[in-house]
Protein backbone atom coordinates (compact mmCIF):
# COMPACT_ATOMS: atom_id res chain seq x y z
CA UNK A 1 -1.53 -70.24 62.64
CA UNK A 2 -4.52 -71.53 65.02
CA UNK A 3 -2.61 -72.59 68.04
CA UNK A 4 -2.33 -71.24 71.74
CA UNK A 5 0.43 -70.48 73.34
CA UNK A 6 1.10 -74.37 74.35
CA UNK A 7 1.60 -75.55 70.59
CA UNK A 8 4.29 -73.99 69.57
CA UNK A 9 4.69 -73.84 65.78
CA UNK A 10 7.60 -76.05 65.90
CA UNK A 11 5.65 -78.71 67.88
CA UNK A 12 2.61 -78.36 65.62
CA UNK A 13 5.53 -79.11 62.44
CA UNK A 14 6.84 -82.09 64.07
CA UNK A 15 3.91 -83.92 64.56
CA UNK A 16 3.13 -83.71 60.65
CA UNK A 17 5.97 -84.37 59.84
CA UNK A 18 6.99 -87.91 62.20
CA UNK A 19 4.42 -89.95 60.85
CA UNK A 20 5.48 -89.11 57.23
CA UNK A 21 8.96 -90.03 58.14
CA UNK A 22 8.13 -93.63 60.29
CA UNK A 23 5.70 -94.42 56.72
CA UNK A 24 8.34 -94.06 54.23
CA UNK A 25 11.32 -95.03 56.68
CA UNK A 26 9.35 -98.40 56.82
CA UNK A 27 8.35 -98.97 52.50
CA UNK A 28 11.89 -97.41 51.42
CA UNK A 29 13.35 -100.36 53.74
CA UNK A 30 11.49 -102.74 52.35
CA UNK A 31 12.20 -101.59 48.97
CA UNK A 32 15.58 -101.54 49.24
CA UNK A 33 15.83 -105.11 50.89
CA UNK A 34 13.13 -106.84 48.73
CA UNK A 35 15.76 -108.96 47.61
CA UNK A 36 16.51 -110.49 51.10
CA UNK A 37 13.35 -110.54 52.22
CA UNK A 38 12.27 -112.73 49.40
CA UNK A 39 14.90 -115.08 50.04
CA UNK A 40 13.69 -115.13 53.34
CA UNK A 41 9.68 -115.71 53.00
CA UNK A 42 9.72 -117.20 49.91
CA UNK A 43 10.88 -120.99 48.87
CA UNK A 44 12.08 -120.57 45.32
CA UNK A 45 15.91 -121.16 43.80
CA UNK A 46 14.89 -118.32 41.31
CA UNK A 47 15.59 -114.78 42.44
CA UNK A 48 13.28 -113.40 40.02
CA UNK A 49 10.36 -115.20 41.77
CA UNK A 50 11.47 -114.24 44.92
CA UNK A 51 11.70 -110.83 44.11
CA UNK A 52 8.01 -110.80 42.49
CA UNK A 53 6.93 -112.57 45.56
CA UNK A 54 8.22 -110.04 47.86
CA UNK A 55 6.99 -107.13 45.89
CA UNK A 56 4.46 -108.65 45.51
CA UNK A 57 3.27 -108.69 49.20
CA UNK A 58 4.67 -104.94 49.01
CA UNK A 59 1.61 -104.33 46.70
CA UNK A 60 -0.63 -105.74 49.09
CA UNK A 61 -0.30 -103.00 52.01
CA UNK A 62 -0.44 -100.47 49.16
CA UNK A 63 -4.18 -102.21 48.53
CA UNK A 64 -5.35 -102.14 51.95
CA UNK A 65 -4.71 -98.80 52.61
CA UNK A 66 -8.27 -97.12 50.61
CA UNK A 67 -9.64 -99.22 53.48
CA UNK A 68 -7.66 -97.22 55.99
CA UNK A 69 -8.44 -94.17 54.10
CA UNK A 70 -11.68 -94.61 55.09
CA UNK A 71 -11.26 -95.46 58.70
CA UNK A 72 -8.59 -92.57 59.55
CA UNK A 73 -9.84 -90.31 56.97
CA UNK A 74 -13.26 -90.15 59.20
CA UNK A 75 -11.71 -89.99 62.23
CA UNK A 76 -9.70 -86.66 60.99
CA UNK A 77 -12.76 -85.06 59.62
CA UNK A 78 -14.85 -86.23 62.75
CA UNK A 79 -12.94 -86.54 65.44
CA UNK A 80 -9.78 -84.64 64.97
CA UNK A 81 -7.00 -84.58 62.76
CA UNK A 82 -4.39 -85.51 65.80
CA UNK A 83 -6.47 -88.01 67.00
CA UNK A 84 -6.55 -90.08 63.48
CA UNK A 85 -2.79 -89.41 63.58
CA UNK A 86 -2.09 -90.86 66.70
CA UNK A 87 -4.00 -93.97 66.08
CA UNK A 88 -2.30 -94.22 62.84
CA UNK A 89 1.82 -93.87 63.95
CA UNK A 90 0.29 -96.39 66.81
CA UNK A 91 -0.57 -98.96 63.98
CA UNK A 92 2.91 -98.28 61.78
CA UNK A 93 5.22 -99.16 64.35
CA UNK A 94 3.62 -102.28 65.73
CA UNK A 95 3.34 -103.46 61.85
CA UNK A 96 7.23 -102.06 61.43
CA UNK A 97 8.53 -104.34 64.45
CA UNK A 98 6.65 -107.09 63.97
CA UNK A 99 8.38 -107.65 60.02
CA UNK A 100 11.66 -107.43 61.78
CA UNK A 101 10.68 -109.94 64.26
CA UNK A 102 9.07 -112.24 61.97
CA UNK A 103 10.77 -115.91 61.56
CA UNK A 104 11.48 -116.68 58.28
CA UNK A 105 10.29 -119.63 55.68
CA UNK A 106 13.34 -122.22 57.05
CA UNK A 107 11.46 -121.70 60.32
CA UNK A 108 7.87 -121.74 60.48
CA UNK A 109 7.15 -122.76 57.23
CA UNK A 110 4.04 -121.33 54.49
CA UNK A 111 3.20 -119.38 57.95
CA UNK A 112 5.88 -117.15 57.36
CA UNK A 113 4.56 -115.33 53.72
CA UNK A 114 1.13 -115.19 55.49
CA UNK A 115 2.27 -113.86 58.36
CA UNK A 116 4.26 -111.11 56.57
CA UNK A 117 1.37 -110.39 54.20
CA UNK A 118 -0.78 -109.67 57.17
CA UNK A 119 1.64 -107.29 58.66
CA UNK A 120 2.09 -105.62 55.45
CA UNK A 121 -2.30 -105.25 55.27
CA UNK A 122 -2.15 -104.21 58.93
CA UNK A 123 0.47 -101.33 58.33
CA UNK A 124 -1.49 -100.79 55.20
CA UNK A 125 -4.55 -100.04 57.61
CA UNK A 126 -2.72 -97.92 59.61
CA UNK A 127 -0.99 -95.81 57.17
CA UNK A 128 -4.21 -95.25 54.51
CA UNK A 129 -4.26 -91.62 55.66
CA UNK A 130 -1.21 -90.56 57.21
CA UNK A 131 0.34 -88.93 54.51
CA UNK A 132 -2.78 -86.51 53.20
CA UNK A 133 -4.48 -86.47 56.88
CA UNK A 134 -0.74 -84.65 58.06
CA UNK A 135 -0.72 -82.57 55.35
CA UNK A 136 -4.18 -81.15 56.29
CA UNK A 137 -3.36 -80.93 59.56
CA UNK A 138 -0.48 -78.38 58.52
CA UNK A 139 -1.85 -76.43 55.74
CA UNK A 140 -4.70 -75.69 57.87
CA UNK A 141 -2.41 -74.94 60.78
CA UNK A 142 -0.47 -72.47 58.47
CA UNK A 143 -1.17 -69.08 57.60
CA UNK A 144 -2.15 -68.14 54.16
CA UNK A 145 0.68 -67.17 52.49
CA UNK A 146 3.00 -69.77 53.62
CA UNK A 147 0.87 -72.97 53.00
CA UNK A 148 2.36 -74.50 50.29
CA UNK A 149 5.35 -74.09 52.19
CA UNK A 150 3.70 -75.95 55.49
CA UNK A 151 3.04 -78.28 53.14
CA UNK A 152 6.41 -79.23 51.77
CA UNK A 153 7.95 -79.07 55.46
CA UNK A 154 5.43 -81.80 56.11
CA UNK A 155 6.76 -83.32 52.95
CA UNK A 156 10.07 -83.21 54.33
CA UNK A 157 9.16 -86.50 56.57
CA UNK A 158 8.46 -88.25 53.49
CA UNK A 159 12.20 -87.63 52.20
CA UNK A 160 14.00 -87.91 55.74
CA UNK A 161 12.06 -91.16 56.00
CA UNK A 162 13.80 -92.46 52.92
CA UNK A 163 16.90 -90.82 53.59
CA UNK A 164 16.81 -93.10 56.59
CA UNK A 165 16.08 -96.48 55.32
CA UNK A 166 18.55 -95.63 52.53
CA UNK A 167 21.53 -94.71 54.71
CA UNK A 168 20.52 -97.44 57.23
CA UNK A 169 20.80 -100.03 53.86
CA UNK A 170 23.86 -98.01 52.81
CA UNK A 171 25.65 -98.71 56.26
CA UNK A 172 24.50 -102.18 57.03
CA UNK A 173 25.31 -103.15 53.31
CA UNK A 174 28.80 -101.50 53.67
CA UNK A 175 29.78 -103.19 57.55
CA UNK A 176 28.43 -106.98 56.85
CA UNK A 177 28.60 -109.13 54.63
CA UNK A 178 26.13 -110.27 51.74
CA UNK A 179 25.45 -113.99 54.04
CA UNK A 180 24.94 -111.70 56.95
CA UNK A 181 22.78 -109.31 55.45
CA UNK A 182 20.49 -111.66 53.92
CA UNK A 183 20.45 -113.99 56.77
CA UNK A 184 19.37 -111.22 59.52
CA UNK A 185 21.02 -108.06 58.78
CA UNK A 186 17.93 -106.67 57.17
CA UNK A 187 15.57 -107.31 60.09
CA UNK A 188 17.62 -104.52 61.86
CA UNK A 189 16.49 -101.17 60.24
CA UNK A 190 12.92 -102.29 60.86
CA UNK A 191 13.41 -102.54 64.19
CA UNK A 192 15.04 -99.23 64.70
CA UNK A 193 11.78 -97.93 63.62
CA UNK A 194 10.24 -98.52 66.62
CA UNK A 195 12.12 -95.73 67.86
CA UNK A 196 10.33 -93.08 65.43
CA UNK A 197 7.20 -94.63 66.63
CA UNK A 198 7.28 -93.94 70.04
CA UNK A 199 8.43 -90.37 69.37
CA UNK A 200 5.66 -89.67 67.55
CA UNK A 201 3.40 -91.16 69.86
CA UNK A 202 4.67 -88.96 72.44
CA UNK A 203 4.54 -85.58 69.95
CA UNK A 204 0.96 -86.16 68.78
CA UNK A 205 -0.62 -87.33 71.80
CA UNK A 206 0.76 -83.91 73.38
CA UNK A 207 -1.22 -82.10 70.92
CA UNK A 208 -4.90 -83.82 71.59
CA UNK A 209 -6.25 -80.78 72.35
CA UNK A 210 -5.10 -78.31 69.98
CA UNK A 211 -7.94 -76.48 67.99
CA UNK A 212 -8.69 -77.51 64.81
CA UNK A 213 -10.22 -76.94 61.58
CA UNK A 214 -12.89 -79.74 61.99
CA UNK A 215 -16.75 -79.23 60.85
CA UNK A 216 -20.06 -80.06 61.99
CA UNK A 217 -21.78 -82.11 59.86
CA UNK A 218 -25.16 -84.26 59.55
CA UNK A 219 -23.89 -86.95 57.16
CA UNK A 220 -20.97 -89.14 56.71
CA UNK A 221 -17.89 -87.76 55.26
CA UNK A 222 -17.58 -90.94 52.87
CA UNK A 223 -21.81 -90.80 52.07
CA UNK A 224 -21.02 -86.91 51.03
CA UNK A 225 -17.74 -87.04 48.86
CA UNK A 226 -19.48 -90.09 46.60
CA UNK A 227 -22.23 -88.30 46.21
CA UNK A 228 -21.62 -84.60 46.05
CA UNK A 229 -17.74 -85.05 44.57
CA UNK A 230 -17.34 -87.66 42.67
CA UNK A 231 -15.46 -85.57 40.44
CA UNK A 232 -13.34 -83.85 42.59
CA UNK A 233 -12.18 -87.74 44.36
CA UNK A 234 -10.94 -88.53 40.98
CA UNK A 235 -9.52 -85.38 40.57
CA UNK A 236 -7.62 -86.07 43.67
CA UNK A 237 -6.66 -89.57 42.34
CA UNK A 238 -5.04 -87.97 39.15
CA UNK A 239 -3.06 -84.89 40.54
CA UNK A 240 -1.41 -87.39 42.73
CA UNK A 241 -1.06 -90.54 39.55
CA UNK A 242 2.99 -88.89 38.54
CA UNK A 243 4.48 -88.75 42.19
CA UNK A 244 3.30 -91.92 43.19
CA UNK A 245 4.35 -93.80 40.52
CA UNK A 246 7.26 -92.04 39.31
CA UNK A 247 8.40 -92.33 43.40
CA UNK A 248 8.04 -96.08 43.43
CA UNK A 249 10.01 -96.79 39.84
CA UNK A 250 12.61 -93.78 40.33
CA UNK A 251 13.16 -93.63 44.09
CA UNK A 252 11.92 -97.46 45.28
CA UNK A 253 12.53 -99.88 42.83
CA UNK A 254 15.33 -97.97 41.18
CA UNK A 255 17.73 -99.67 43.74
CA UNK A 256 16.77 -103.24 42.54
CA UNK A 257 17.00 -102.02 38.97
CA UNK A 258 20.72 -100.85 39.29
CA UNK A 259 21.26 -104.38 41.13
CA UNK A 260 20.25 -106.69 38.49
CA UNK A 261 19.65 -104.68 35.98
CA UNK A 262 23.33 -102.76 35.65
CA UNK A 263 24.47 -105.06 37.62
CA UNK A 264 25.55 -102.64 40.68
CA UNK A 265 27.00 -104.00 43.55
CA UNK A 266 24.26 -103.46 46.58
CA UNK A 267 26.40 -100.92 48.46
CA UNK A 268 26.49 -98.62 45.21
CA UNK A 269 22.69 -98.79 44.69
CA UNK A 270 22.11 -97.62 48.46
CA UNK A 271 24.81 -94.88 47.63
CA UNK A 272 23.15 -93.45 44.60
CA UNK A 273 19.94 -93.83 46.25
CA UNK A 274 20.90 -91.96 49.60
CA UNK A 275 22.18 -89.30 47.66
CA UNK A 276 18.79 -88.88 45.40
CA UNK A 277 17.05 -88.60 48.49
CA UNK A 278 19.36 -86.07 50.03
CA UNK A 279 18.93 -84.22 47.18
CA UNK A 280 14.95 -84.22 46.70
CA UNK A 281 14.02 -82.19 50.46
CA UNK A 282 15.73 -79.13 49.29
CA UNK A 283 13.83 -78.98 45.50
CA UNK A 284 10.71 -79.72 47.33
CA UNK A 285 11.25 -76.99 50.36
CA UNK A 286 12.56 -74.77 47.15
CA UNK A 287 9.74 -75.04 45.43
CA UNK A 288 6.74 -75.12 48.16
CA UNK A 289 7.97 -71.42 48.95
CA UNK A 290 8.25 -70.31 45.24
CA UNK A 291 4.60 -71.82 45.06
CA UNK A 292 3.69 -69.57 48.11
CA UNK A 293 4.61 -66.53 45.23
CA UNK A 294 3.50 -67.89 41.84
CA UNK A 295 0.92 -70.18 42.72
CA UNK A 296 1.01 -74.13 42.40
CA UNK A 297 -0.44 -75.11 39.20
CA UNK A 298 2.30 -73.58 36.88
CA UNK A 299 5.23 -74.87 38.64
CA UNK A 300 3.54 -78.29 38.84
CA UNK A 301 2.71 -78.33 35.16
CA UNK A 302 5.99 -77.61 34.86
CA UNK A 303 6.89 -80.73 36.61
CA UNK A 304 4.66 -83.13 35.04
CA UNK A 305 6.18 -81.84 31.77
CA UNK A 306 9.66 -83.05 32.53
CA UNK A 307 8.18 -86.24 33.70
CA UNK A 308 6.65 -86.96 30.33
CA UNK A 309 9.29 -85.88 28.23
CA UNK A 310 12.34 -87.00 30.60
CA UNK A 311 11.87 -90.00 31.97
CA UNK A 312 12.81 -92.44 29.08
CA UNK A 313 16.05 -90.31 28.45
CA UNK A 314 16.22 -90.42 32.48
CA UNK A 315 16.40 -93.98 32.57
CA UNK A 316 18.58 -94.16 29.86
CA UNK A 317 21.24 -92.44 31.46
CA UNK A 318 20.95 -94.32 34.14
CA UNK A 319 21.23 -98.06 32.16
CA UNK A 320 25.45 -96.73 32.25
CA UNK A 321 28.44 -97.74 33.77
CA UNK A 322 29.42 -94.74 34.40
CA UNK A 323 27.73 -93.35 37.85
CA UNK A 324 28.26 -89.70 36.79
CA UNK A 325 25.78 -90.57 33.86
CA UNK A 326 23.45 -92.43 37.23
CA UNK A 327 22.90 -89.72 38.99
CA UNK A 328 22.35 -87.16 35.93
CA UNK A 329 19.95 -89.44 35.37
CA UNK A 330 18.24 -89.54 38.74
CA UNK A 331 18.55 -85.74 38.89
CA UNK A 332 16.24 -85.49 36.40
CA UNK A 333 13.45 -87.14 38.58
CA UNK A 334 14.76 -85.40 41.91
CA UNK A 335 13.85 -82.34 39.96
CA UNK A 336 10.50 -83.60 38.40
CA UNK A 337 8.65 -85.25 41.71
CA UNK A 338 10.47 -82.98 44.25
CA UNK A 339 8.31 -80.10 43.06
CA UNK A 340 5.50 -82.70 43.00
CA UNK A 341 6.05 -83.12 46.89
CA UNK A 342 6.85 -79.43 47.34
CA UNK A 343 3.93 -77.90 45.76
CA UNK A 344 0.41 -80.78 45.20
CA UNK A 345 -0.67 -80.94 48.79
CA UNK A 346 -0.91 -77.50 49.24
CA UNK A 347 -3.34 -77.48 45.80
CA UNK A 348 -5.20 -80.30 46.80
CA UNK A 349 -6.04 -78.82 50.25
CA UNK A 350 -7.37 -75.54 48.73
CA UNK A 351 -9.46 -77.58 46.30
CA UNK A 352 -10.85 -79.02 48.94
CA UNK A 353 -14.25 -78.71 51.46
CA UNK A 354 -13.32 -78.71 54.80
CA UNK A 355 -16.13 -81.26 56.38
CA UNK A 356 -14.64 -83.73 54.19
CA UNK A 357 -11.21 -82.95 53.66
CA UNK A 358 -9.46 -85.71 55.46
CA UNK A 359 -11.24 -88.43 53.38
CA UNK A 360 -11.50 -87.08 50.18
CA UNK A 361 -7.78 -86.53 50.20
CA UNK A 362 -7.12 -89.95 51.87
CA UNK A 363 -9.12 -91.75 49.55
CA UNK A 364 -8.62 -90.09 46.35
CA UNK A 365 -4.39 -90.14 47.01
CA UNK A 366 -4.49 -94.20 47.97
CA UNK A 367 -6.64 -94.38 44.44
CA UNK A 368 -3.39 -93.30 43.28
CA UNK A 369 -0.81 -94.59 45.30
CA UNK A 370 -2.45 -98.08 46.62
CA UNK A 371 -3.33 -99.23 42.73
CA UNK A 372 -0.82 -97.60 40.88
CA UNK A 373 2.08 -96.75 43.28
CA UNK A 374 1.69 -99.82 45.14
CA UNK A 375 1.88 -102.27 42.49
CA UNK A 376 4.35 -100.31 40.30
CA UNK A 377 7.61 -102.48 41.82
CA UNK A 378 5.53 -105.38 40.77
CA UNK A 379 4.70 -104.50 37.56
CA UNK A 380 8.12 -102.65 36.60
CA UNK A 381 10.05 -105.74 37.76
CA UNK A 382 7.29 -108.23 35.56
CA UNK A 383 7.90 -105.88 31.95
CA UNK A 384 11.78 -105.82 32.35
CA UNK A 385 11.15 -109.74 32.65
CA UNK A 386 8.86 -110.49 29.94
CA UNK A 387 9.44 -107.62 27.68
CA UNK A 388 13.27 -107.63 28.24
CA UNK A 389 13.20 -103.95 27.81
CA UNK A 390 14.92 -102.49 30.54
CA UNK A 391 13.28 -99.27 29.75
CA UNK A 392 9.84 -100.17 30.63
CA UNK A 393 9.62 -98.60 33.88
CA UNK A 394 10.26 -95.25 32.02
CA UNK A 395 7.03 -95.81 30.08
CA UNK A 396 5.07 -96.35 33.22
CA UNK A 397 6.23 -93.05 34.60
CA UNK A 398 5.90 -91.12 31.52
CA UNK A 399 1.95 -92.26 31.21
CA UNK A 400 1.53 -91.07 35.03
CA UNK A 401 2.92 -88.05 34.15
CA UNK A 402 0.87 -87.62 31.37
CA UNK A 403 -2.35 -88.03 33.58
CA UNK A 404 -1.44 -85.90 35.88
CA UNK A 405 -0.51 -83.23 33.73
CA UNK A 406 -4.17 -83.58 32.28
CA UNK A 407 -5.90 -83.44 35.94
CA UNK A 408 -3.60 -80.34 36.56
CA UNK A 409 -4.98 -78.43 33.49
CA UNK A 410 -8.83 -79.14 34.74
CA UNK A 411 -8.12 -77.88 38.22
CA UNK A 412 -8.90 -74.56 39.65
CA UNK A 413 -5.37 -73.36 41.40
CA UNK A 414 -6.68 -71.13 44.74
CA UNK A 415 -3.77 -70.18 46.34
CA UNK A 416 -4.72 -66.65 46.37
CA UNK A 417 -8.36 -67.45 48.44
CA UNK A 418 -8.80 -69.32 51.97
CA UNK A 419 -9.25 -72.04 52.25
CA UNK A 420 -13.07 -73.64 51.66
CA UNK A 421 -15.16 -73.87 54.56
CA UNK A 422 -17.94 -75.79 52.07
């Protein structure tokens, strides 16, 4: 691992790994309380609308992020990966607090859904290259035979920032009332999240001088990747098509399924939900050091299999009343994208040129995850309506899975070579 004697390894693992957390801390939340917030933004007697409304401005800071791709993603390749990290946890958690602050539609009026909208854009900004920019950060920080494993520890922020959001909804949901929680209970888990912010602050701002794996380079990293890898940004874009929609329809908008669709009491969602999540950082840790052995493109195959196959019998055994049959059910995708988390960073990294890692990874996952996983609520929540097949989010997961397990068979798996310099 490149680091002196003042970044300890523990250090250097915590600052990939906060950012992660404060990101999906902040969409899980809103996930889980799309319901509220719609009643509170949104004018409508129909909670259908609402919820389409609120998802709908959801979808939005999934479609600025390719913008903040851009931004951090040259930053990281240019001017550091901590640096583009620290700006970025900087912009989450003034976007986080200023949701839970927001006045509602009763108050201010059509102000209120544009207000939030912007928020949800600004956070989009900040967060456009969190997630992959991290990841580089620690892969490249890691020695060789443990980087898939780096990779899934980084991971590990993704699924204790959900864990987070969902046992926050889980308690709040449990101690107050529905009134309560629709009125103002919700606001409170986004204001927590100021606290995450500040800590990462703190642990990434320590690190500002730590070596890194940056290169010198006469053109722009964005002017490069369009015109010397086209092919390798959609690439990108494909390997990462599964987790980021099968995340948002099994692990997001799974909890407003069970509510209207099973008609599950709000509490119960949360619980099945929290319990999903506590399940997923083990698979992924699991399987990010069996990658470290076998390589990454087998196991991940593997995974995109059971995506394709599964997730319509998945999602049938979770349309139950009985919650044994639920979580079998949601096992199957625990199982499916945790080896997705534990094991596709690691692959993309190593595909990878180093002078323009940072944005080819930032842009080519937000292809995936701004489009697709950003609008998937949206669009599950629309086919259940109009089709009136509460399967349909199934058949949006199984098609992801099906393109990734395409981009997975055209890829070159490197795990035995360094990583590229070029």
């Amino acid at each position: 691992m490149i680091a002196s004697k003042t970044y300890s390894r523990r250090r250097i693992l915590a600052a990939g790994m906060i950012g992660n957390m404060l990101e999906w801390y902040d969409f899980s939340i809103y996930g889980f309380f799309a319901i509220q917030i719609g009643a509170t933004f949104f004018p409508s007697d129909d909670r259908v609308s609402q919820a389409l409304a609120a998802f709908g401005v959801f979808a939005m800071g999934f479609l600025t992020r390719p913008i903040g791709s851009i931004i951090v993603g040259y930053i990281g390749d240019r001017r550091g990966r901590t640096t583009a990290l620290t700006i970025s946890i900087v912009g989450m958690a003034v976007s986080t607090v200023g949701m839970g602050l927001l006045p509602g539609y009763e108050t201010i009026g059509v102000a209120a859904p544009i207000l939030l909208t912007l928020l949800r854009m600004l956070q989009g900004l900040a967060v456009g290259g969190e997630a992959s920019i991290a990841g580089v950060f620690m892969i490249e920080q890691a020695p060789k035979g443990r980087r898939a494993l780096a990779g899934a520890i980084g991971g590990v922020g993704n699924g204790l920032g959900i864990q987070a959001g969902s046992l926050t909804a889980l308690a709040l949901a449990g101690s107050m009332s529905p009134q309560d929680l629709a009125d103002w209970g919700w606001r409170i888990p986004f204001l927590l999240g100021v606290l995450v912010g500040v800590a990462g602050f703190l642990i990434r701002r320590a690190l500002r001088d730590l070596p890194e794996h940056t290169a010198e380079s006469t053109g722009s990293p964005i002017v490069v990747l369009l015109k010397d890898h086209l092919g390798l940004l959609f690439q990108i874009a494909g390997l990462a098509c599964f987790t980021a929609i099968g995340f948002q329809a099994a692990f997001i908008y799974i909890a407003d399924w069970l509510q209207t669709v099973d008609g599950i009491a709000p509490q119960h969602a949360f619980g099945i939900n929290s319990m999903s999540m506590l399940a997923i950082t083990p698979v992924s840790l699991f399987f990010g050091w069996l990658a470290d052995h076998v390589g990454r493109k087998i196991l991940l195959l593997g995974g995109a299999a059971i995506g394709v196959v599964g997730s319509v019998p998945f999602f049938m055994l979770m349309h139950n009343d009985s919650t044994a049959m639920i979580y079998l059910g949601q096992a199957g995708f625990v199982l499916a994208i945790g080896i997705q988390f534990g094991v596709l960073q690691a692959l993309m990294v190593e595909a990878t040129p180093q002078a323009i890692r940072c944005t080819a990874l930032a842009i080519g996952n937000n292809i995936a995850w701004s489009i697709l996983g950003g609008t998937t609520p949206l669009v599950a929540t629309w086919l259940v309506y109009r089709t009136g097949d509460d399967l349909s989010p199934a058949y949006l997961i199984a098609g992801a899975a099906a393109i990734t397990f395409v981009s997975l068979l055209l890829t070159k798996d490197n795990f035995k070579n360094e990583l590229r310099k070029g």
